[in-house]
N, C-alpha and C. Protein backbone atom coordinates (compact mmCIF):
# COMPACT_ATOMS: atom_id res chain seq x y z
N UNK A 1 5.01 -30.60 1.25
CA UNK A 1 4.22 -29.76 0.39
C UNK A 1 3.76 -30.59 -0.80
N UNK A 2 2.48 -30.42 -0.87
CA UNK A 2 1.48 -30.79 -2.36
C UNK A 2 2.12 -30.40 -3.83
N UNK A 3 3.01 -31.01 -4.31
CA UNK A 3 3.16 -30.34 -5.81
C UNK A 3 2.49 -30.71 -6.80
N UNK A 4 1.38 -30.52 -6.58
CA UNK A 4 0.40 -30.83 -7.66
C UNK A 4 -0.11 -29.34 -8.14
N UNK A 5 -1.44 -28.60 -8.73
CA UNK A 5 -1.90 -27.89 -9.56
C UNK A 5 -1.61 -26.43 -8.53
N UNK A 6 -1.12 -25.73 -9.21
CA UNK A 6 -1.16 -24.28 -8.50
C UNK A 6 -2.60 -23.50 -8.42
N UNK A 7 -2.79 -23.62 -8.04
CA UNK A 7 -4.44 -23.01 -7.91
C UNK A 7 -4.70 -21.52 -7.07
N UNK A 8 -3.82 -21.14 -6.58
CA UNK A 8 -3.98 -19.37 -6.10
C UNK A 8 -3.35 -18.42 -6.49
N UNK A 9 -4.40 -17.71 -7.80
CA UNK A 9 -3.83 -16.86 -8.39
C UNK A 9 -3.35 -15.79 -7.22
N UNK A 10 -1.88 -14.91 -7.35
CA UNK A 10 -1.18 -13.80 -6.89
C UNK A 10 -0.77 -13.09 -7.73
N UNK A 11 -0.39 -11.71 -7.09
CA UNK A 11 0.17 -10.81 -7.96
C UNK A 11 1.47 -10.67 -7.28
N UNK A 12 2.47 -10.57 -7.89
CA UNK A 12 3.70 -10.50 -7.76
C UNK A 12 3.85 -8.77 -8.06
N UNK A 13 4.44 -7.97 -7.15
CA UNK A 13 4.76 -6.62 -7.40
C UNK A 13 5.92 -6.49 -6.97
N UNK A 14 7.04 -5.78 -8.10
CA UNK A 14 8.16 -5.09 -7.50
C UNK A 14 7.70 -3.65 -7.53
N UNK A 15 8.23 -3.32 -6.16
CA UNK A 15 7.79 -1.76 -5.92
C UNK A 15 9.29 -0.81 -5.50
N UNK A 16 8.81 0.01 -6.82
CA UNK A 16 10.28 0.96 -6.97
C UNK A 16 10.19 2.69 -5.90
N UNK A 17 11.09 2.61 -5.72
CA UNK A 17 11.66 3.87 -4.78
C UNK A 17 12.22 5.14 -5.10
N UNK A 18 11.84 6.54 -4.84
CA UNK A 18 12.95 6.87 -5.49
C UNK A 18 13.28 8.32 -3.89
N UNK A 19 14.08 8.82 -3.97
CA UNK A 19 14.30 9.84 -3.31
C UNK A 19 14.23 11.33 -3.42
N UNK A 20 13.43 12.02 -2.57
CA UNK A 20 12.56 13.14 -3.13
C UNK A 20 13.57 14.49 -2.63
N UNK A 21 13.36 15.39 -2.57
CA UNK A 21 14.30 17.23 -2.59
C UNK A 21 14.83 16.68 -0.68
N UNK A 22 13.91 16.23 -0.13
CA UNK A 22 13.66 16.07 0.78
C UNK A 22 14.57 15.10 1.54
N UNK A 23 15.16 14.36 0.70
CA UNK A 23 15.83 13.24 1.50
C UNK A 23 15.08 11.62 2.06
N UNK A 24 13.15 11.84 1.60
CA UNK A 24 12.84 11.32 1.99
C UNK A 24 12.20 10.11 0.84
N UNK A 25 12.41 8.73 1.38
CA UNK A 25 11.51 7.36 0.82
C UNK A 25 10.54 7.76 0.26
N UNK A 26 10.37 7.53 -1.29
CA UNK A 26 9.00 8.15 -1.88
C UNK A 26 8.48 6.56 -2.40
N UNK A 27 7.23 6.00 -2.06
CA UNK A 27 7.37 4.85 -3.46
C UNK A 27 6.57 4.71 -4.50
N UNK A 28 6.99 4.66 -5.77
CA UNK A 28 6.52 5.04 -6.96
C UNK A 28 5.51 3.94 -7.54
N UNK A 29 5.52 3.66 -8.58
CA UNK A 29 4.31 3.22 -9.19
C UNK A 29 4.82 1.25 -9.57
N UNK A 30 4.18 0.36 -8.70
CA UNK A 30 5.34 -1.00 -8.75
C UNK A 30 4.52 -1.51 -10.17
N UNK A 31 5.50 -2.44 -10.29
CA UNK A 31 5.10 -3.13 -11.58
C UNK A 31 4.71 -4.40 -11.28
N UNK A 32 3.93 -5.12 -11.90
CA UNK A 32 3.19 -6.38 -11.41
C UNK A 32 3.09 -7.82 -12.41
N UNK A 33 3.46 -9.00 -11.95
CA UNK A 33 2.77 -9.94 -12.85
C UNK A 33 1.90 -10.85 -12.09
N UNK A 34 1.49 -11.78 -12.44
CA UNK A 34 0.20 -12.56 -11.96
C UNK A 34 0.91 -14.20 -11.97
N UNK A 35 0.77 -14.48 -10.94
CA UNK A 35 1.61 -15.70 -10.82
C UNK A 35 0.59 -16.80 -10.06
N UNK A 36 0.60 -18.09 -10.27
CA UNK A 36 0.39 -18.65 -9.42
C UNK A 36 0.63 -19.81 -8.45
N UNK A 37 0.06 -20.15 -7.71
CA UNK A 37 0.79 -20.41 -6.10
C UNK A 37 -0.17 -22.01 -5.49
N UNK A 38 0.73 -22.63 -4.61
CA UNK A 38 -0.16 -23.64 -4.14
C UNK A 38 0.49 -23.19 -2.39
N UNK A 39 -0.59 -22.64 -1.50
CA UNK A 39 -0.11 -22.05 -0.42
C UNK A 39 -0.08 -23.51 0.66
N UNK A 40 0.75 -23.87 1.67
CA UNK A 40 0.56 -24.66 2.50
C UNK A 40 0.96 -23.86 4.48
N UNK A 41 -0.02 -23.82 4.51
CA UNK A 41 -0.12 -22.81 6.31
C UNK A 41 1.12 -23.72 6.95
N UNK A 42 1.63 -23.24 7.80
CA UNK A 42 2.89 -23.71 8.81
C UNK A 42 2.14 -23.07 10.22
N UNK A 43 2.44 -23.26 11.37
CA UNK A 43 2.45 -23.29 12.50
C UNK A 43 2.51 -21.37 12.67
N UNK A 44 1.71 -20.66 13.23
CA UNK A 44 1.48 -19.28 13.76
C UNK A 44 2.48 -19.32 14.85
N UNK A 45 3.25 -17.42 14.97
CA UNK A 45 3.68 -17.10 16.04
C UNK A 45 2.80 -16.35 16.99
N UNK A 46 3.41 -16.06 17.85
CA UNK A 46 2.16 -14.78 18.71
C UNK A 46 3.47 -14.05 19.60
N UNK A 47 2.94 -12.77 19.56
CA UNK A 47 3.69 -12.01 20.53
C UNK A 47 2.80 -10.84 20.90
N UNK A 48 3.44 -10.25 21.41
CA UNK A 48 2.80 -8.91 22.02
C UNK A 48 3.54 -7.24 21.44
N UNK A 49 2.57 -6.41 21.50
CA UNK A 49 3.00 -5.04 20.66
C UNK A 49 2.29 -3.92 21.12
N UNK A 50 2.82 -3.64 21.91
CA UNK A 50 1.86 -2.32 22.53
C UNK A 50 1.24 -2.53 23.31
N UNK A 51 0.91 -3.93 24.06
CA UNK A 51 0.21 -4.71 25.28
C UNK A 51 -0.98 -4.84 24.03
N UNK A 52 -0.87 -5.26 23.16
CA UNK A 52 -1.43 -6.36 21.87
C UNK A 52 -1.22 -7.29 22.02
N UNK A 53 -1.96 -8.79 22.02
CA UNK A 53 -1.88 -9.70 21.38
C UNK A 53 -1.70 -9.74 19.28
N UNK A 54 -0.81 -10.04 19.41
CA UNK A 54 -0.32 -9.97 17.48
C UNK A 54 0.13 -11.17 17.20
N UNK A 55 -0.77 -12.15 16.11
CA UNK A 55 -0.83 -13.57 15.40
C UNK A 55 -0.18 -13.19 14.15
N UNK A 56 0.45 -13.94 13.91
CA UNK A 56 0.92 -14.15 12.21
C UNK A 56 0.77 -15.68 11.64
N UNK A 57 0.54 -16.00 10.43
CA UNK A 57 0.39 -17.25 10.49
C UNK A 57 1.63 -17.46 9.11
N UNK A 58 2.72 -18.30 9.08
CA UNK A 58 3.30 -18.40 8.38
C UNK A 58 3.08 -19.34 7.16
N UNK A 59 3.44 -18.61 5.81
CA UNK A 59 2.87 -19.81 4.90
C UNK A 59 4.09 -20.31 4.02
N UNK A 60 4.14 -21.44 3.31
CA UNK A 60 5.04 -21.38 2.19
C UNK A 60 4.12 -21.54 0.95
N UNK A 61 4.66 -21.21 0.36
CA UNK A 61 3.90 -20.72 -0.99
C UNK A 61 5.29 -21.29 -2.33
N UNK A 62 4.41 -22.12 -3.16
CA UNK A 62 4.62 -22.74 -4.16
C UNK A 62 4.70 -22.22 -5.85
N UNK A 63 5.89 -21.44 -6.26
CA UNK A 63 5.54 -21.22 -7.21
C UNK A 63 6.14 -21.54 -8.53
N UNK A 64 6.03 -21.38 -10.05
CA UNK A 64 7.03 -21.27 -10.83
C UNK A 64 6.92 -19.65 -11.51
N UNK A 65 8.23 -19.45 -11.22
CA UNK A 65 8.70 -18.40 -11.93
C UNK A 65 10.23 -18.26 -11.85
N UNK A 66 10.33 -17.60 -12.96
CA UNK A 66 11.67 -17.86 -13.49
C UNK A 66 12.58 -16.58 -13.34
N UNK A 67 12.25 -15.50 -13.12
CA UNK A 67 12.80 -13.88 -13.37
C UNK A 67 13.29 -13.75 -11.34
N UNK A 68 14.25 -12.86 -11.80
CA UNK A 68 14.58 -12.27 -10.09
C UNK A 68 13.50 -12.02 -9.08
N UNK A 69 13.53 -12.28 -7.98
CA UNK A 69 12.62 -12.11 -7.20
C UNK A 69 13.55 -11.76 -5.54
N UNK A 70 12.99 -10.89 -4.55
CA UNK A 70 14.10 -10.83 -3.90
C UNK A 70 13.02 -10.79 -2.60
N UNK A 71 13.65 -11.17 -0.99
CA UNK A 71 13.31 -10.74 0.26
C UNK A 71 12.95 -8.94 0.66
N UNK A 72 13.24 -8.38 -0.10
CA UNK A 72 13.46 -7.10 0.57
C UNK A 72 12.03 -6.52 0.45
N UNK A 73 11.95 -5.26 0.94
CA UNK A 73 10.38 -4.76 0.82
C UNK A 73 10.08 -4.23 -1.02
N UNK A 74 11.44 -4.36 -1.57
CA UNK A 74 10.64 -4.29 -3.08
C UNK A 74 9.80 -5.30 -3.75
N UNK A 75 9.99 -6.25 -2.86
CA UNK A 75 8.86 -7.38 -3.53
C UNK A 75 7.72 -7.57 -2.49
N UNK A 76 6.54 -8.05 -3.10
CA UNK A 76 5.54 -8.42 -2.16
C UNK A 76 4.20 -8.94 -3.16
N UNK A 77 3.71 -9.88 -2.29
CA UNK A 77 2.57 -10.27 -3.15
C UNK A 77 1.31 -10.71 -2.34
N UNK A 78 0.26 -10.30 -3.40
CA UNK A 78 -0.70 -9.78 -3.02
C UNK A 78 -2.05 -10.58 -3.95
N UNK A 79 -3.07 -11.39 -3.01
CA UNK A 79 -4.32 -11.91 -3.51
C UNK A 79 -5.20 -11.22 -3.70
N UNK A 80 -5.35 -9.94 -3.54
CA UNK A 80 -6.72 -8.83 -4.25
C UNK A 80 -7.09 -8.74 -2.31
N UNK A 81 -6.91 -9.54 -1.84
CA UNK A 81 -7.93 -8.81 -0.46
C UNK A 81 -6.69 -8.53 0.55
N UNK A 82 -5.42 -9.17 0.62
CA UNK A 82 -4.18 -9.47 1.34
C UNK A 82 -2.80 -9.48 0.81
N UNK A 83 -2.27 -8.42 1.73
CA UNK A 83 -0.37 -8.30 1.02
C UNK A 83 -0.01 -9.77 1.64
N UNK A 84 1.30 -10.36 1.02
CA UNK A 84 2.10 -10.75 1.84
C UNK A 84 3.41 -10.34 1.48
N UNK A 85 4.46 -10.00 2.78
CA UNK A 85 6.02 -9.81 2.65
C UNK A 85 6.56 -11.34 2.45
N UNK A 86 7.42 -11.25 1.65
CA UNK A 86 8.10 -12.37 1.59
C UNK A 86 9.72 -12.76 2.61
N UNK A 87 9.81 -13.26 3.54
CA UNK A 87 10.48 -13.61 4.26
C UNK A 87 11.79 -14.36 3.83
N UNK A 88 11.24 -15.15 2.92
CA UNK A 88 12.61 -16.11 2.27
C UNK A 88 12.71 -16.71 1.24
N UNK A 89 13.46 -17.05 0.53
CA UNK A 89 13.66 -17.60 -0.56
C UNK A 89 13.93 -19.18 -1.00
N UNK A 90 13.40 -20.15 -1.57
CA UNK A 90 14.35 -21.39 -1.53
C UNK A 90 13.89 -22.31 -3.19
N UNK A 91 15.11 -22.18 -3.94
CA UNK A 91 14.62 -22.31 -4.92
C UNK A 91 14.82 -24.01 -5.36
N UNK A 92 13.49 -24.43 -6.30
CA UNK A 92 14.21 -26.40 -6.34
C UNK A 92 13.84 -26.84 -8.20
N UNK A 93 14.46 -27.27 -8.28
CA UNK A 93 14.68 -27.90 -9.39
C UNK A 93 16.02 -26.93 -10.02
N UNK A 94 15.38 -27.04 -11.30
CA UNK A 94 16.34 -25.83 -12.23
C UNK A 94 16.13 -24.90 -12.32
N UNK A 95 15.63 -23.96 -11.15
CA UNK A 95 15.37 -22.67 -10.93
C UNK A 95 13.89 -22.36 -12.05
N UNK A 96 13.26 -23.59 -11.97
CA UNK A 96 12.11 -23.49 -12.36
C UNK A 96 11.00 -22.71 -11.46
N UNK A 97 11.11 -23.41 -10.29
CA UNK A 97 9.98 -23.45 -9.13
C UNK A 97 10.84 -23.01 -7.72
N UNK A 98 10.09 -21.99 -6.87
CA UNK A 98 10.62 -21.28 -5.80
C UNK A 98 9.85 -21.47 -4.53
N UNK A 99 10.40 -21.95 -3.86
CA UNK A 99 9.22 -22.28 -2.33
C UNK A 99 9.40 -20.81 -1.84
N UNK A 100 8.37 -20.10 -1.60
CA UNK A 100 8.51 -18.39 -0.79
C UNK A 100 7.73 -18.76 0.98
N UNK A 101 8.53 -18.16 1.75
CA UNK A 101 8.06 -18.15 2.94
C UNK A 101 7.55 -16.99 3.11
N UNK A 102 6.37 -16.93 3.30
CA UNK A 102 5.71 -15.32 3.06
C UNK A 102 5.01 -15.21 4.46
N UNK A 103 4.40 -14.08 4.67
CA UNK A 103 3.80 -13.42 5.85
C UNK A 103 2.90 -12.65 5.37
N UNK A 104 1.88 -12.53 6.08
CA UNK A 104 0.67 -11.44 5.65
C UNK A 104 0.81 -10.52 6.57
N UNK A 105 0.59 -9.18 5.83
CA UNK A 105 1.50 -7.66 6.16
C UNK A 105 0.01 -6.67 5.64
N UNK A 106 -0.15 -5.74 6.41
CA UNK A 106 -0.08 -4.46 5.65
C UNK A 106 0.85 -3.84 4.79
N UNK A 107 0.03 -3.38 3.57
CA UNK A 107 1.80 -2.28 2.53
C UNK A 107 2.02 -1.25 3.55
N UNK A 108 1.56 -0.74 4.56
CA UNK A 108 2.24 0.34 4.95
C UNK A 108 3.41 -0.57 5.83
N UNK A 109 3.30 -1.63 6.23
CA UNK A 109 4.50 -2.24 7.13
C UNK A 109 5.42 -2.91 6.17
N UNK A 110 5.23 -3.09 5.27
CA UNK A 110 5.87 -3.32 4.07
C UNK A 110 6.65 -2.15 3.57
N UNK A 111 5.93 -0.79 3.44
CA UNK A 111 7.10 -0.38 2.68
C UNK A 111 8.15 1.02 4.01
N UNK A 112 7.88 0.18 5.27
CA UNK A 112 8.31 1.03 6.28
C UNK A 112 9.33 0.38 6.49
N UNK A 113 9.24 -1.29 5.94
CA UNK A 113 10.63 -1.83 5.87
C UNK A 113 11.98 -1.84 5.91
């Protein structure tokens, strides 16, 4: 990976949950900061879904930020046209800078998570 200039602005959203009369997953209003990223593409899977052909293309994504950030469907980030779920975590230096293995998702498969 290129560690040179971060150049793709993202939005970083934690998206909060709460539980309704109902028993059921409600999700509420996430909170957001603007981060940015130097993305490098990795090698696509393919499988099948319903007698679908379904591509994903995996990326790692380059960032600094310093505050909690987690795998689960409360986080996800998003370039204005595309979610991505974040898959994994791997953090280098002094918890300056975080390599994210992300995936591009719909939020509804995101927050069905």
């Amino acid at each position: 990976m290129i560690f040179g200039k971060l150049d793709t602005k993202l939005t970083l959203y934690n998206q909060t949950f709460t539980t309704n009369s109902y028993g059921e997953r409600v999700a509420g209003t996430p909170t957001s900061v603007s981060i940015y990223a130097d993305f490098n593409y990795k090698s696509g899977k393919l499988n099948y879904e319903s007698d679908v052909l379904v591509g994903s293309q995996m990326i790692e994504c380059l960032i600094r930020y310093r505050t909690a950030i987690g795998t689960s469907p409360d986080f996800y980030l998003s370039d204005g046209d595309n979610e991505f779920a974040i898959e994994s975590i791997r953090e280098i230096g002094r918890k300056e800078k975080m390599i994210l293995t992300i995936v591009k998702k719909d939020l509804k498969d995101i927050f069905s998570s």
